[in-house]
PDB file of N, CA and C in Angstrom:
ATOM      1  N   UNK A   1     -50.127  17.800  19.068  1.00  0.00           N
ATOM      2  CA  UNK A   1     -50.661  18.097  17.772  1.00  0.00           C
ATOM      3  C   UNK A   1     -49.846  19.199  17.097  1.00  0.00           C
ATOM      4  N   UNK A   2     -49.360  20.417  17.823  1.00  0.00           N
ATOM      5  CA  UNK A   2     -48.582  21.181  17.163  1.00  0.00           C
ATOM      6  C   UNK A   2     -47.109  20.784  16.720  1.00  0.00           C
ATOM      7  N   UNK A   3     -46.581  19.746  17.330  1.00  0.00           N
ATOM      8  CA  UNK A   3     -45.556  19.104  17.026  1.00  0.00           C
ATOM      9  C   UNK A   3     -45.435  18.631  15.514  1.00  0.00           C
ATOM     10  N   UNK A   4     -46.615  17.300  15.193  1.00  0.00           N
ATOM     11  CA  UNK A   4     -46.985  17.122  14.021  1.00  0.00           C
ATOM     12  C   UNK A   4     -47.144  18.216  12.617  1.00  0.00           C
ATOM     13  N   UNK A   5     -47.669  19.448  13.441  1.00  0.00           N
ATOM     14  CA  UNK A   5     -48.334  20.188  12.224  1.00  0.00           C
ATOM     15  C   UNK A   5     -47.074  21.115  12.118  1.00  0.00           C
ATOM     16  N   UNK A   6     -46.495  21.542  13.135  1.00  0.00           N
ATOM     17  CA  UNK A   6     -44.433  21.739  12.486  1.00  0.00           C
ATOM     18  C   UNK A   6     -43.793  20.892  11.779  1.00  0.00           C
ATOM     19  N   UNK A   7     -44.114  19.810  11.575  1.00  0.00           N
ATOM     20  CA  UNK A   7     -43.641  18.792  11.169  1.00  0.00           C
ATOM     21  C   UNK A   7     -44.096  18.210   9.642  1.00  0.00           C
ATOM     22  N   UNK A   8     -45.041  19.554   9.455  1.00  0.00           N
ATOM     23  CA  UNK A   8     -45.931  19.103   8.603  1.00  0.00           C
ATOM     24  C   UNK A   8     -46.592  17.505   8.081  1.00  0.00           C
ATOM     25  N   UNK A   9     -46.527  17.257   9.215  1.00  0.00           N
ATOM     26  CA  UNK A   9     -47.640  15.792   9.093  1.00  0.00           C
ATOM     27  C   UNK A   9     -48.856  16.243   9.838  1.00  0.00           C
ATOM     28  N   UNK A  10     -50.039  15.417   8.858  1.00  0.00           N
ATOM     29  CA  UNK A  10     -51.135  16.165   9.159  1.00  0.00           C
ATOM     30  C   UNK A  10     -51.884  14.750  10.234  1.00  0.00           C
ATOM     31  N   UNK A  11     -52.106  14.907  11.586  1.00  0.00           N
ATOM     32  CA  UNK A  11     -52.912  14.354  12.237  1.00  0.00           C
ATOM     33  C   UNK A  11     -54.045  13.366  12.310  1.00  0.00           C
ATOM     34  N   UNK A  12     -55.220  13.617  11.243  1.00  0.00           N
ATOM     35  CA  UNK A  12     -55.312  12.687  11.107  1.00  0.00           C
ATOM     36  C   UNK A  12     -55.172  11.849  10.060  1.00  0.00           C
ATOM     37  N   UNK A  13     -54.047  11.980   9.634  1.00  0.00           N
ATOM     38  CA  UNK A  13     -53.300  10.599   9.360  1.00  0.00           C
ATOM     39  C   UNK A  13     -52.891   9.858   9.951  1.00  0.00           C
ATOM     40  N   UNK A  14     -52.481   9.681  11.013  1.00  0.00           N
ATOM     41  CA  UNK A  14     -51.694   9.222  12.367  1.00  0.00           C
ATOM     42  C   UNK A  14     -53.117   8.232  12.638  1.00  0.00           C
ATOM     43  N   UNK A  15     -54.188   7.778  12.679  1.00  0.00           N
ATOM     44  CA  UNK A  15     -54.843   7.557  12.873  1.00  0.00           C
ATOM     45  C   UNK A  15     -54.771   5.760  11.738  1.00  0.00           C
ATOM     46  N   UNK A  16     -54.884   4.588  12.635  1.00  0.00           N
ATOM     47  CA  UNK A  16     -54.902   3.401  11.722  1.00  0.00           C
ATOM     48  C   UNK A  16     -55.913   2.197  12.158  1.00  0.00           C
ATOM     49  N   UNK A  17     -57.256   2.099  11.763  1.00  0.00           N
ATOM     50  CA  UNK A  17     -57.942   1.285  11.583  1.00  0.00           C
ATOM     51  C   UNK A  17     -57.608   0.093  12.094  1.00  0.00           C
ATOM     52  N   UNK A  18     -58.397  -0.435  13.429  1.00  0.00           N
ATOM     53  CA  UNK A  18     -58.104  -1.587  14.009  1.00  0.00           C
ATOM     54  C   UNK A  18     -58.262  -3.088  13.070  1.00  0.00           C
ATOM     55  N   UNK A  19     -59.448  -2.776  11.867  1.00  0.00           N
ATOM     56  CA  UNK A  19     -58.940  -3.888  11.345  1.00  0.00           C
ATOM     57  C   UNK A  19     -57.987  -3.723   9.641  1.00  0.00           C
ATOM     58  N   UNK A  20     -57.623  -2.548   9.941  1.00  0.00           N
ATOM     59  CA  UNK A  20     -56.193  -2.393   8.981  1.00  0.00           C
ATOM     60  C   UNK A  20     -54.869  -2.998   9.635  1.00  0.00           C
ATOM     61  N   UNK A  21     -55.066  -2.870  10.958  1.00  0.00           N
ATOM     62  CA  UNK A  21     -53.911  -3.745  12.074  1.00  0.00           C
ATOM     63  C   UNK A  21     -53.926  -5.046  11.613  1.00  0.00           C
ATOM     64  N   UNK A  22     -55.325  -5.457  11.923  1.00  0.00           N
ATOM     65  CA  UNK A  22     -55.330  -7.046  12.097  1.00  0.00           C
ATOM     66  C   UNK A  22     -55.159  -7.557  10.439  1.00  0.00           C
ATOM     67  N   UNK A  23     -55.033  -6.664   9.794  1.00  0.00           N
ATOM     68  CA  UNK A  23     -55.062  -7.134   8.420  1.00  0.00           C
ATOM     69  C   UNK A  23     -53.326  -7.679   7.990  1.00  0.00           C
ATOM     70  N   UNK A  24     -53.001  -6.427   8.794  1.00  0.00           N
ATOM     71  CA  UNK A  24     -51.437  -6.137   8.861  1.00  0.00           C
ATOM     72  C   UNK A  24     -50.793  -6.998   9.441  1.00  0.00           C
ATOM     73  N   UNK A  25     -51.213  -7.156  10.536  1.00  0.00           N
ATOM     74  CA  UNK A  25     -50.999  -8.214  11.406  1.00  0.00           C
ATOM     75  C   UNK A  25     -50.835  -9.753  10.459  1.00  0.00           C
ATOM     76  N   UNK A  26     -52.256 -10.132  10.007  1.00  0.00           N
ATOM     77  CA  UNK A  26     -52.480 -11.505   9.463  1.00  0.00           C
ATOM     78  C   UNK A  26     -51.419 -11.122   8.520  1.00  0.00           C
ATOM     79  N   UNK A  27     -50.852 -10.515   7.182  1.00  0.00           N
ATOM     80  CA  UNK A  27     -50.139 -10.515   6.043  1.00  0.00           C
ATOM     81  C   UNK A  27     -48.601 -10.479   6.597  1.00  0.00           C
ATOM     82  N   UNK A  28     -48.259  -9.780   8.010  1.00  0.00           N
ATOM     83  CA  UNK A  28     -46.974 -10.428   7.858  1.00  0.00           C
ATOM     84  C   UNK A  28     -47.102 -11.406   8.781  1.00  0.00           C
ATOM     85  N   UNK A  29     -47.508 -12.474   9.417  1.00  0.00           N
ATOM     86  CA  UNK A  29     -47.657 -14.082   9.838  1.00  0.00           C
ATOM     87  C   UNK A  29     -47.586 -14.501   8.657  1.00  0.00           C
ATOM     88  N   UNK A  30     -48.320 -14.280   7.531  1.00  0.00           N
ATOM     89  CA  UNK A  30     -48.491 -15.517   6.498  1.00  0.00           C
ATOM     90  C   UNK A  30     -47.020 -15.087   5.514  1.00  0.00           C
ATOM     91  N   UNK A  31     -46.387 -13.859   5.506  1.00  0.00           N
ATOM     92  CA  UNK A  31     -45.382 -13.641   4.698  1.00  0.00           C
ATOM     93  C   UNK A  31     -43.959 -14.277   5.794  1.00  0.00           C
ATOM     94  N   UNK A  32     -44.286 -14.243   6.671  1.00  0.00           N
ATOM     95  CA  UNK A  32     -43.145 -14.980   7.939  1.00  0.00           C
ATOM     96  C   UNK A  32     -43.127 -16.609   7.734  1.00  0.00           C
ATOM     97  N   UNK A  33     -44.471 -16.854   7.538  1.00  0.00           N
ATOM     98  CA  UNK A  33     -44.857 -18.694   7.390  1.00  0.00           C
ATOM     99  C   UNK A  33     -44.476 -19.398   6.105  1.00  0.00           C
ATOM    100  N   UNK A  34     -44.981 -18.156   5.108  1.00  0.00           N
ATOM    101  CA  UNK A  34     -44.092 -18.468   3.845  1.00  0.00           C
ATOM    102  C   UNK A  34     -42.664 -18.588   3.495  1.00  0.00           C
ATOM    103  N   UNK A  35     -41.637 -17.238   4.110  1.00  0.00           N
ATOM    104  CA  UNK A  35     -40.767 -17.664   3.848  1.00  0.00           C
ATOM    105  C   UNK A  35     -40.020 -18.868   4.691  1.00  0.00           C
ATOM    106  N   UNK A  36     -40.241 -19.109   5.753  1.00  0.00           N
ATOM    107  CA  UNK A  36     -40.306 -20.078   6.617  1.00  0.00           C
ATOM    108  C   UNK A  36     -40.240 -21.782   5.790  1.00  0.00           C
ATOM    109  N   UNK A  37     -41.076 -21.618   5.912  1.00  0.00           N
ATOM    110  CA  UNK A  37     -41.756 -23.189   4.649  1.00  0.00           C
ATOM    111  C   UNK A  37     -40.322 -23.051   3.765  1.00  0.00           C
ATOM    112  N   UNK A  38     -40.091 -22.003   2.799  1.00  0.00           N
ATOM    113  CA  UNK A  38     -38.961 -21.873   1.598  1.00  0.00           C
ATOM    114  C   UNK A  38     -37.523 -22.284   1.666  1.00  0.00           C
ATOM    115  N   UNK A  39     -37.773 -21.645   2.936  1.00  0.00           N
ATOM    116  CA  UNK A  39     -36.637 -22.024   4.022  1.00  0.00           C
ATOM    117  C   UNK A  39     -36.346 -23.543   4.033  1.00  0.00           C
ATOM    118  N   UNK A  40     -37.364 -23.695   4.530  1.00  0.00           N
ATOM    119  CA  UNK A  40     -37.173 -25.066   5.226  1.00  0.00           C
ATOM    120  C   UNK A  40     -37.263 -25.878   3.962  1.00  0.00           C
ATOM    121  N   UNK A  41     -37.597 -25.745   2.907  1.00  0.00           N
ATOM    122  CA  UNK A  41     -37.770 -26.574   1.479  1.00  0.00           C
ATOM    123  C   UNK A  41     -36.314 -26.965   0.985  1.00  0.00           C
ATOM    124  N   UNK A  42     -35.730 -25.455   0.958  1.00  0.00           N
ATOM    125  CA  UNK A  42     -34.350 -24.884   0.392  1.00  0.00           C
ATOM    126  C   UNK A  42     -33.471 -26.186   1.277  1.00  0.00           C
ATOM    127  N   UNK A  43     -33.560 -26.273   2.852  1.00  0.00           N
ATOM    128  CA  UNK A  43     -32.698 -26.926   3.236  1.00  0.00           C
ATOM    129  C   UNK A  43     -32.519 -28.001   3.379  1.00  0.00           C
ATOM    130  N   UNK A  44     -33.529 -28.595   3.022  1.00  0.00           N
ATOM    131  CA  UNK A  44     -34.003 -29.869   2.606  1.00  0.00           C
ATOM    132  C   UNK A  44     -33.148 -30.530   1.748  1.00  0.00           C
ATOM    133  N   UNK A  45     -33.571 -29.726   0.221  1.00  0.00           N
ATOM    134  CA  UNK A  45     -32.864 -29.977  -0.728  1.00  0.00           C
ATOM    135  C   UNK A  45     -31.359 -29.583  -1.002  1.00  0.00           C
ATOM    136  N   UNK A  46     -30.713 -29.089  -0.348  1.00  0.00           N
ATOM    137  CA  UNK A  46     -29.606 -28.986  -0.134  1.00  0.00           C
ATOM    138  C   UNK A  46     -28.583 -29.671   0.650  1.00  0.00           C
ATOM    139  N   UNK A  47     -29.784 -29.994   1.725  1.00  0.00           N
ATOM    140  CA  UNK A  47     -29.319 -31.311   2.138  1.00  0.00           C
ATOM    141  C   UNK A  47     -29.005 -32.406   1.694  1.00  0.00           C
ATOM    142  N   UNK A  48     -30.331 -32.950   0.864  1.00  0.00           N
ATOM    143  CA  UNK A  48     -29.961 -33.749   0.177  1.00  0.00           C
ATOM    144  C   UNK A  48     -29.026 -34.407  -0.690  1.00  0.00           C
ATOM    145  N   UNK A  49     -28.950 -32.911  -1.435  1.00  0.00           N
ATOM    146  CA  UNK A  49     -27.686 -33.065  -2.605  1.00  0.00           C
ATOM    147  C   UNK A  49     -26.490 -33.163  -1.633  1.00  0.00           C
ATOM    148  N   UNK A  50     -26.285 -32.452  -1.085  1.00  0.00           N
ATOM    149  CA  UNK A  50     -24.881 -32.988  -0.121  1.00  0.00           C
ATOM    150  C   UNK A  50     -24.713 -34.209   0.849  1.00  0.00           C
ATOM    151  N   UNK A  51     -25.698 -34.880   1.050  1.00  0.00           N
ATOM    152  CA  UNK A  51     -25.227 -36.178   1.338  1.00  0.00           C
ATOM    153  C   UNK A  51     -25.434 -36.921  -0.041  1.00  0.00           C
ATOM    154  N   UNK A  52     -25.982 -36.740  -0.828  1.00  0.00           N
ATOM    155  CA  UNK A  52     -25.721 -37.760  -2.000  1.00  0.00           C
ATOM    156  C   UNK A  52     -24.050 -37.175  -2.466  1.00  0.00           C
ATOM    157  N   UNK A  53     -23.847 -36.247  -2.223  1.00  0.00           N
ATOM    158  CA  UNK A  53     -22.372 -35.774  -2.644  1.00  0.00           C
ATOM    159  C   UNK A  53     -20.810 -36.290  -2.358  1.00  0.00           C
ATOM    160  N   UNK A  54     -21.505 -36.849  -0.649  1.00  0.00           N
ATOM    161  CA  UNK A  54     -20.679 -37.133   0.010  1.00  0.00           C
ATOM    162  C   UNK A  54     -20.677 -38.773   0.500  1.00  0.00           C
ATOM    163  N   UNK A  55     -21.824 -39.501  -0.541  1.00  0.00           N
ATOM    164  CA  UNK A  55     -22.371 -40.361   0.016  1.00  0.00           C
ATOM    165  C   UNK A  55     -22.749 -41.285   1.438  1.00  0.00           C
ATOM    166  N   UNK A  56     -23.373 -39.915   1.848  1.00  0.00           N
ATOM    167  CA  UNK A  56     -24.177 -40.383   3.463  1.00  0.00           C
ATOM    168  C   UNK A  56     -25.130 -40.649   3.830  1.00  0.00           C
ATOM    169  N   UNK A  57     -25.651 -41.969   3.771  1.00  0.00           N
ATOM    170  CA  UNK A  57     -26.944 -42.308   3.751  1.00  0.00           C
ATOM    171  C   UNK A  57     -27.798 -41.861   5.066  1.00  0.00           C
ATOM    172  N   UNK A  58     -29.075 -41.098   5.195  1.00  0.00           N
ATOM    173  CA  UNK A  58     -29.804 -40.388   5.824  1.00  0.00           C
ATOM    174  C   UNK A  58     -30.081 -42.376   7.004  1.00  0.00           C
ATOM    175  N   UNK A  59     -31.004 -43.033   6.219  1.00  0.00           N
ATOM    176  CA  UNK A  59     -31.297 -43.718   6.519  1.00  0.00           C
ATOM    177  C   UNK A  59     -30.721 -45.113   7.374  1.00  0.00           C
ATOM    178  N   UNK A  60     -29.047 -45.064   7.142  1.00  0.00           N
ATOM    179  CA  UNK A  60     -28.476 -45.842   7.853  1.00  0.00           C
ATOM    180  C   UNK A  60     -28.384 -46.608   9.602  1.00  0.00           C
ATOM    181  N   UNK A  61     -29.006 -45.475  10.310  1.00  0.00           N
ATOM    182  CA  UNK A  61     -28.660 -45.859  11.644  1.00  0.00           C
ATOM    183  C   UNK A  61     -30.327 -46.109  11.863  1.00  0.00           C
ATOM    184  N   UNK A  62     -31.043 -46.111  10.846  1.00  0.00           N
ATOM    185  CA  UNK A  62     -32.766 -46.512  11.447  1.00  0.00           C
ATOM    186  C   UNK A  62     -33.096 -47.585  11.195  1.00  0.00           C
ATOM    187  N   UNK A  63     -34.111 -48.395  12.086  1.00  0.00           N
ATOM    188  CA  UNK A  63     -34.524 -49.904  12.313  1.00  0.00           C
ATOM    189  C   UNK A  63     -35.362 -49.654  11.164  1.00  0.00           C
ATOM    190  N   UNK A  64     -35.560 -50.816  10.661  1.00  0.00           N
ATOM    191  CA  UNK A  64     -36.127 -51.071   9.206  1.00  0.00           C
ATOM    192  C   UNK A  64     -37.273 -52.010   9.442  1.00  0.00           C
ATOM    193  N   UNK A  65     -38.346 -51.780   9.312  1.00  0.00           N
ATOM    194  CA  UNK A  65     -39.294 -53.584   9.620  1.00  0.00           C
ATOM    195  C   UNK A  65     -39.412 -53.976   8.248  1.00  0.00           C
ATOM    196  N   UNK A  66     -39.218 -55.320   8.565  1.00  0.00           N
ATOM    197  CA  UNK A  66     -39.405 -56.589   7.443  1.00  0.00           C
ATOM    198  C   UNK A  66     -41.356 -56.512   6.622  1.00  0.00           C
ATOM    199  N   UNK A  67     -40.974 -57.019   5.673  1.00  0.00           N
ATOM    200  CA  UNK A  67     -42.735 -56.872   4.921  1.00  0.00           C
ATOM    201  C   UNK A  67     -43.879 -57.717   5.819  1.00  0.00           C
ATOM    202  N   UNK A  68     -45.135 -57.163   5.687  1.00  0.00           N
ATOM    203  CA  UNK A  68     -45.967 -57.761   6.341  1.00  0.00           C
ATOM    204  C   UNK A  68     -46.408 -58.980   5.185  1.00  0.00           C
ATOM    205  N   UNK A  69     -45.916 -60.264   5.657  1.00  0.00           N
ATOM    206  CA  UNK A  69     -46.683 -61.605   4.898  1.00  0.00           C
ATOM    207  C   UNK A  69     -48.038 -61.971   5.517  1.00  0.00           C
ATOM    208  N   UNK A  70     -49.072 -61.823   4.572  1.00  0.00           N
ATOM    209  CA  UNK A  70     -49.976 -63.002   4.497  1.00  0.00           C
ATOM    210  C   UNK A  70     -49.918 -64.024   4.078  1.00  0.00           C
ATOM    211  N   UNK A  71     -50.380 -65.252   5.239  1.00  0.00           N
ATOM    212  CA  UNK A  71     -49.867 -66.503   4.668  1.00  0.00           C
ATOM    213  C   UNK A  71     -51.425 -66.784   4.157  1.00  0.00           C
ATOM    214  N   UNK A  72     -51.357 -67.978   3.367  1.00  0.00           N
ATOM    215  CA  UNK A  72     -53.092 -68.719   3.177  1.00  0.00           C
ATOM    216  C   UNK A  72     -53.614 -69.117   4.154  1.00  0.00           C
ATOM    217  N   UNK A  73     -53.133 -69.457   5.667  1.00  0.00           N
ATOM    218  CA  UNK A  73     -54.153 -69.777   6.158  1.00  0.00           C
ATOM    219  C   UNK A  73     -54.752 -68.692   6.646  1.00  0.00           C
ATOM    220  N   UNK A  74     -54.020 -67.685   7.264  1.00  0.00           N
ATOM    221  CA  UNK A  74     -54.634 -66.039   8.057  1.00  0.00           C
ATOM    222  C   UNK A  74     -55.617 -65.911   6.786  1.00  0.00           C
ATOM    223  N   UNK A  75     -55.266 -65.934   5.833  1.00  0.00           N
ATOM    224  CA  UNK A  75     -56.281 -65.891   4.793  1.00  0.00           C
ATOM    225  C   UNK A  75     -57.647 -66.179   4.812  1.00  0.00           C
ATOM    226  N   UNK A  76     -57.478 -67.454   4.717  1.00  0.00           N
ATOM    227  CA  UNK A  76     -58.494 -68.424   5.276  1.00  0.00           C
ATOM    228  C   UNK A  76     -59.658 -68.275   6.091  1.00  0.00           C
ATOM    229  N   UNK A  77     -59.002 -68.243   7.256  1.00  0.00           N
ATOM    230  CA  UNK A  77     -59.486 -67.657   8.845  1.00  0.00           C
ATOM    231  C   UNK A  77     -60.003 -66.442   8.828  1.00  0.00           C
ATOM    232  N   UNK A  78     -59.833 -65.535   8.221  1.00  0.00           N
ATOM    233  CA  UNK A  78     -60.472 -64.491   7.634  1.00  0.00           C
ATOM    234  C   UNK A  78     -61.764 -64.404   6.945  1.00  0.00           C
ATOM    235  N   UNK A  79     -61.577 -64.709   6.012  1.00  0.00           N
ATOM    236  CA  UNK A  79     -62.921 -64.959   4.958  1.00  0.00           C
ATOM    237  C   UNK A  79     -63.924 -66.139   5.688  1.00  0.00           C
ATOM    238  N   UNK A  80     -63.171 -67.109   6.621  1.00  0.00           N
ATOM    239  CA  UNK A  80     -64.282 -67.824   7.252  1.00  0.00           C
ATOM    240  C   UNK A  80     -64.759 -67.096   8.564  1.00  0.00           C
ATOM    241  N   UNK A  81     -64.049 -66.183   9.044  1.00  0.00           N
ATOM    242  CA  UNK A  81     -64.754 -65.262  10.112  1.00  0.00           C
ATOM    243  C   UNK A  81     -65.577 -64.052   9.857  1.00  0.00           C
ATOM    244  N   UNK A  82     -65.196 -63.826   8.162  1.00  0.00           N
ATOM    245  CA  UNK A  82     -66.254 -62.802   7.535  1.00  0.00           C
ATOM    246  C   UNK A  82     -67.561 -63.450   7.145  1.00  0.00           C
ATOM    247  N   UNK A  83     -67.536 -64.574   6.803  1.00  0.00           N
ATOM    248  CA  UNK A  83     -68.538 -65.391   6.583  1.00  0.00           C
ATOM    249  C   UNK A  83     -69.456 -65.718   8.045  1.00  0.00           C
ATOM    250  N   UNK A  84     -68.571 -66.138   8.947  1.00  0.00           N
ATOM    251  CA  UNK A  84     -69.478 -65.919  10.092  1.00  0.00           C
ATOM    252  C   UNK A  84     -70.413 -65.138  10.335  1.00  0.00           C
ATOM    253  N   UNK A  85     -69.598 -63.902  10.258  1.00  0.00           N
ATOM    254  CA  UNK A  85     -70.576 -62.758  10.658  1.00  0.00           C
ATOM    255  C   UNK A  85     -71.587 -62.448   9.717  1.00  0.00           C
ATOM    256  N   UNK A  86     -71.590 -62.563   8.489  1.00  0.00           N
ATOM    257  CA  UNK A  86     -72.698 -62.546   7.504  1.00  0.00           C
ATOM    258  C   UNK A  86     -73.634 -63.295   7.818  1.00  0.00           C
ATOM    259  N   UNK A  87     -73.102 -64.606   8.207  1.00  0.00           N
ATOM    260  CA  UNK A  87     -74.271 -65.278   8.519  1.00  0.00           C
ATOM    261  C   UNK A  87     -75.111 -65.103   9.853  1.00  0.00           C
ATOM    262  N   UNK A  88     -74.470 -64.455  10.796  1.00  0.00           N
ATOM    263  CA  UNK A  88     -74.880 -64.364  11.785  1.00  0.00           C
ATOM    264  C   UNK A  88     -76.232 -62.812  11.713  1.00  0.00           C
ATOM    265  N   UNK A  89     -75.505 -62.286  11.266  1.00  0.00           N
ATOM    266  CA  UNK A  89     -76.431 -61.286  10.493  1.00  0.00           C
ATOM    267  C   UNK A  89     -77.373 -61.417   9.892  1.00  0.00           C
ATOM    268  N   UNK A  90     -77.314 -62.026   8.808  1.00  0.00           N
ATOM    269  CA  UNK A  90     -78.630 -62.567   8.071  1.00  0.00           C
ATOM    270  C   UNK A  90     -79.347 -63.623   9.205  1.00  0.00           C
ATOM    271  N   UNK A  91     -78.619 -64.119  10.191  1.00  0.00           N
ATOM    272  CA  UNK A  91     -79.379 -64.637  11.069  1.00  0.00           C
ATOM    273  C   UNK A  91     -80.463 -64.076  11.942  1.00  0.00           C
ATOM    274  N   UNK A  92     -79.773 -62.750  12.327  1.00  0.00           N
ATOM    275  CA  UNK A  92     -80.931 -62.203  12.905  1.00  0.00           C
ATOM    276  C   UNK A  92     -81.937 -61.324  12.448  1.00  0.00           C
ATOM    277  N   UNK A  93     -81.632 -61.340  10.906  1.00  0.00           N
ATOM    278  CA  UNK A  93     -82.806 -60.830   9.925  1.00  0.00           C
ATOM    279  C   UNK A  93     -83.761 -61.601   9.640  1.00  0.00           C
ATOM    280  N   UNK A  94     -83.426 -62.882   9.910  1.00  0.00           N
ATOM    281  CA  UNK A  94     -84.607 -64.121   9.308  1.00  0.00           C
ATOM    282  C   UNK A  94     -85.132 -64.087  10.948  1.00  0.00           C
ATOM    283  N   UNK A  95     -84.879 -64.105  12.139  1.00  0.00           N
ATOM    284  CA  UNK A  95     -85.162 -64.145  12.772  1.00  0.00           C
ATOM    285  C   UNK A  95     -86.006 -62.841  13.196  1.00  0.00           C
ATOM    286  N   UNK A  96     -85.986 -62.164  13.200  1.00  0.00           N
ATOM    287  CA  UNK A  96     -86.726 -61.023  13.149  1.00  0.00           C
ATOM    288  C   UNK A  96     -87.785 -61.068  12.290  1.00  0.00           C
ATOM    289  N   UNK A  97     -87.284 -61.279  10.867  1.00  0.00           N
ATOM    290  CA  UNK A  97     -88.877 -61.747   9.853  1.00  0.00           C
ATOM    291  C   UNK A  97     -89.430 -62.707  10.512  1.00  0.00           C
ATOM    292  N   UNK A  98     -89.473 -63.881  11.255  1.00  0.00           N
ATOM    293  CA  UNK A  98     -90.134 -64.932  12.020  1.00  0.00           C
ATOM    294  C   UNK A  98     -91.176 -64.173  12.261  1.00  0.00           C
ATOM    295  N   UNK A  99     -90.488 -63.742  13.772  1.00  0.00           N
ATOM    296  CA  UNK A  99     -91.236 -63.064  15.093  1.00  0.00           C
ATOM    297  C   UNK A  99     -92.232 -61.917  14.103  1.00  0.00           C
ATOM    298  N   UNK A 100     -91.987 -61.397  13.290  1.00  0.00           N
ATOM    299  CA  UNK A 100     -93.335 -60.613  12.837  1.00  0.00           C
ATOM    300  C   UNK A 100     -93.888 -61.623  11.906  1.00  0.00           C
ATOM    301  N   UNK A 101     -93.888 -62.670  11.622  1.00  0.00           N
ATOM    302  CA  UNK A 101     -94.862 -63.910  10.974  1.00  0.00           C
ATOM    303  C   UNK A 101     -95.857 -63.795  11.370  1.00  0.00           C
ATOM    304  N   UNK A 102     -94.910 -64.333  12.832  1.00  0.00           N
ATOM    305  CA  UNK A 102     -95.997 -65.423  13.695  1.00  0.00           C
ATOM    306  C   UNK A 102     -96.800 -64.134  14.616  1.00  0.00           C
ATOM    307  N   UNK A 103     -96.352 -62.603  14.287  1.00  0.00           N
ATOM    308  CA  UNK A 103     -97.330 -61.758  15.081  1.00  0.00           C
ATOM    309  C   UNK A 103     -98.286 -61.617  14.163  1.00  0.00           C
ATOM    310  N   UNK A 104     -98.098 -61.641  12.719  1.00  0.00           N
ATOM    311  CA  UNK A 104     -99.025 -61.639  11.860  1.00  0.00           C
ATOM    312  C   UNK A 104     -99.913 -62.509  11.590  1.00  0.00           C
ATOM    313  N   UNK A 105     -99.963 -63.606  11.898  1.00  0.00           N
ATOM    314  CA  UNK A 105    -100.505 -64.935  11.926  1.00  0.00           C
ATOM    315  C   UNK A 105    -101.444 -64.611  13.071  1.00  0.00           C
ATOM    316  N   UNK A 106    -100.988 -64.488  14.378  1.00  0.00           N
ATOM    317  CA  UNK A 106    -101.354 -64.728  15.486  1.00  0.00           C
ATOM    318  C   UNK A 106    -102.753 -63.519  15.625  1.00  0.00           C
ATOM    319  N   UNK A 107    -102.240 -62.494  15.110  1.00  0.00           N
ATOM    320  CA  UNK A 107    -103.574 -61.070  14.693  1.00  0.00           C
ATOM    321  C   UNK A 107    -104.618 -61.323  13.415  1.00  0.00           C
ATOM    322  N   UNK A 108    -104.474 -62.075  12.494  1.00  0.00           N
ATOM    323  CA  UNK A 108    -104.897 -62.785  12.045  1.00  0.00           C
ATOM    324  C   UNK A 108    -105.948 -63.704  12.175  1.00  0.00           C
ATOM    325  N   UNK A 109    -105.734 -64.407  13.108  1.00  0.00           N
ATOM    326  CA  UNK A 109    -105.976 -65.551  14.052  1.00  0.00           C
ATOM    327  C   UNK A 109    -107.230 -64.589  14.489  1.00  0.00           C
ATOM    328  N   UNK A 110    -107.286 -63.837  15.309  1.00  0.00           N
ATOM    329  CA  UNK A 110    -108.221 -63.458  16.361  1.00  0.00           C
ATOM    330  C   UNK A 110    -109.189 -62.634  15.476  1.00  0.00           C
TER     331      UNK A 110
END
């Protein structure tokens, strides 16, 4: 302490708030991540322009897939297997309305 106060720095100043750290902490990560990103934007586009400069296509040595065709019948087969299931559905809704008919009928009954 007498070191400091020869030094005329006053003690407690020396003193820094654990979440003034973590504050400190978080602002330079996000000022590191930022310029980072800028970075990486910058070289991007610089890239770019220099293979268009030099005309070098990025894309040349990569496998390419062909378009996905739908033909009419996958078509087809489709909408008649969506139809299936609708119906199968509404199948077991009418079937279900039955079975409480005939419980209603049957309580009814007695």
């Amino acid at each position: 302490m007498e070191i400091f106060l020869t030094m005329g720095i006053n003690s407690n100043l020396l003193y820094i708030d654990p979440a003034a750290t973590s504050m400190l902490l978080t602002s330079i990560t996000a000022i590191v991540a930022a310029c980072g990103a800028g970075i990486f934007i910058a070289w991007r586009a610089i890239k770019k322009k220099v293979n268009k400069a030099l005309h070098i296509d990025e894309n040349a040595k990569k496998e390419v897939e062909g378009e996905l065709v739908i033909s009419d019948e996958l078509k087809d087969e489709a909408s008649t297997e969506e139809n299936k299931s609708e119906q199968i559905i509404s199948g077991e809704n009418t079937a279900s309305n039955e079975t409480t008919d005939t419980a209603d009928a049957t309580t009814e009954e007695k």
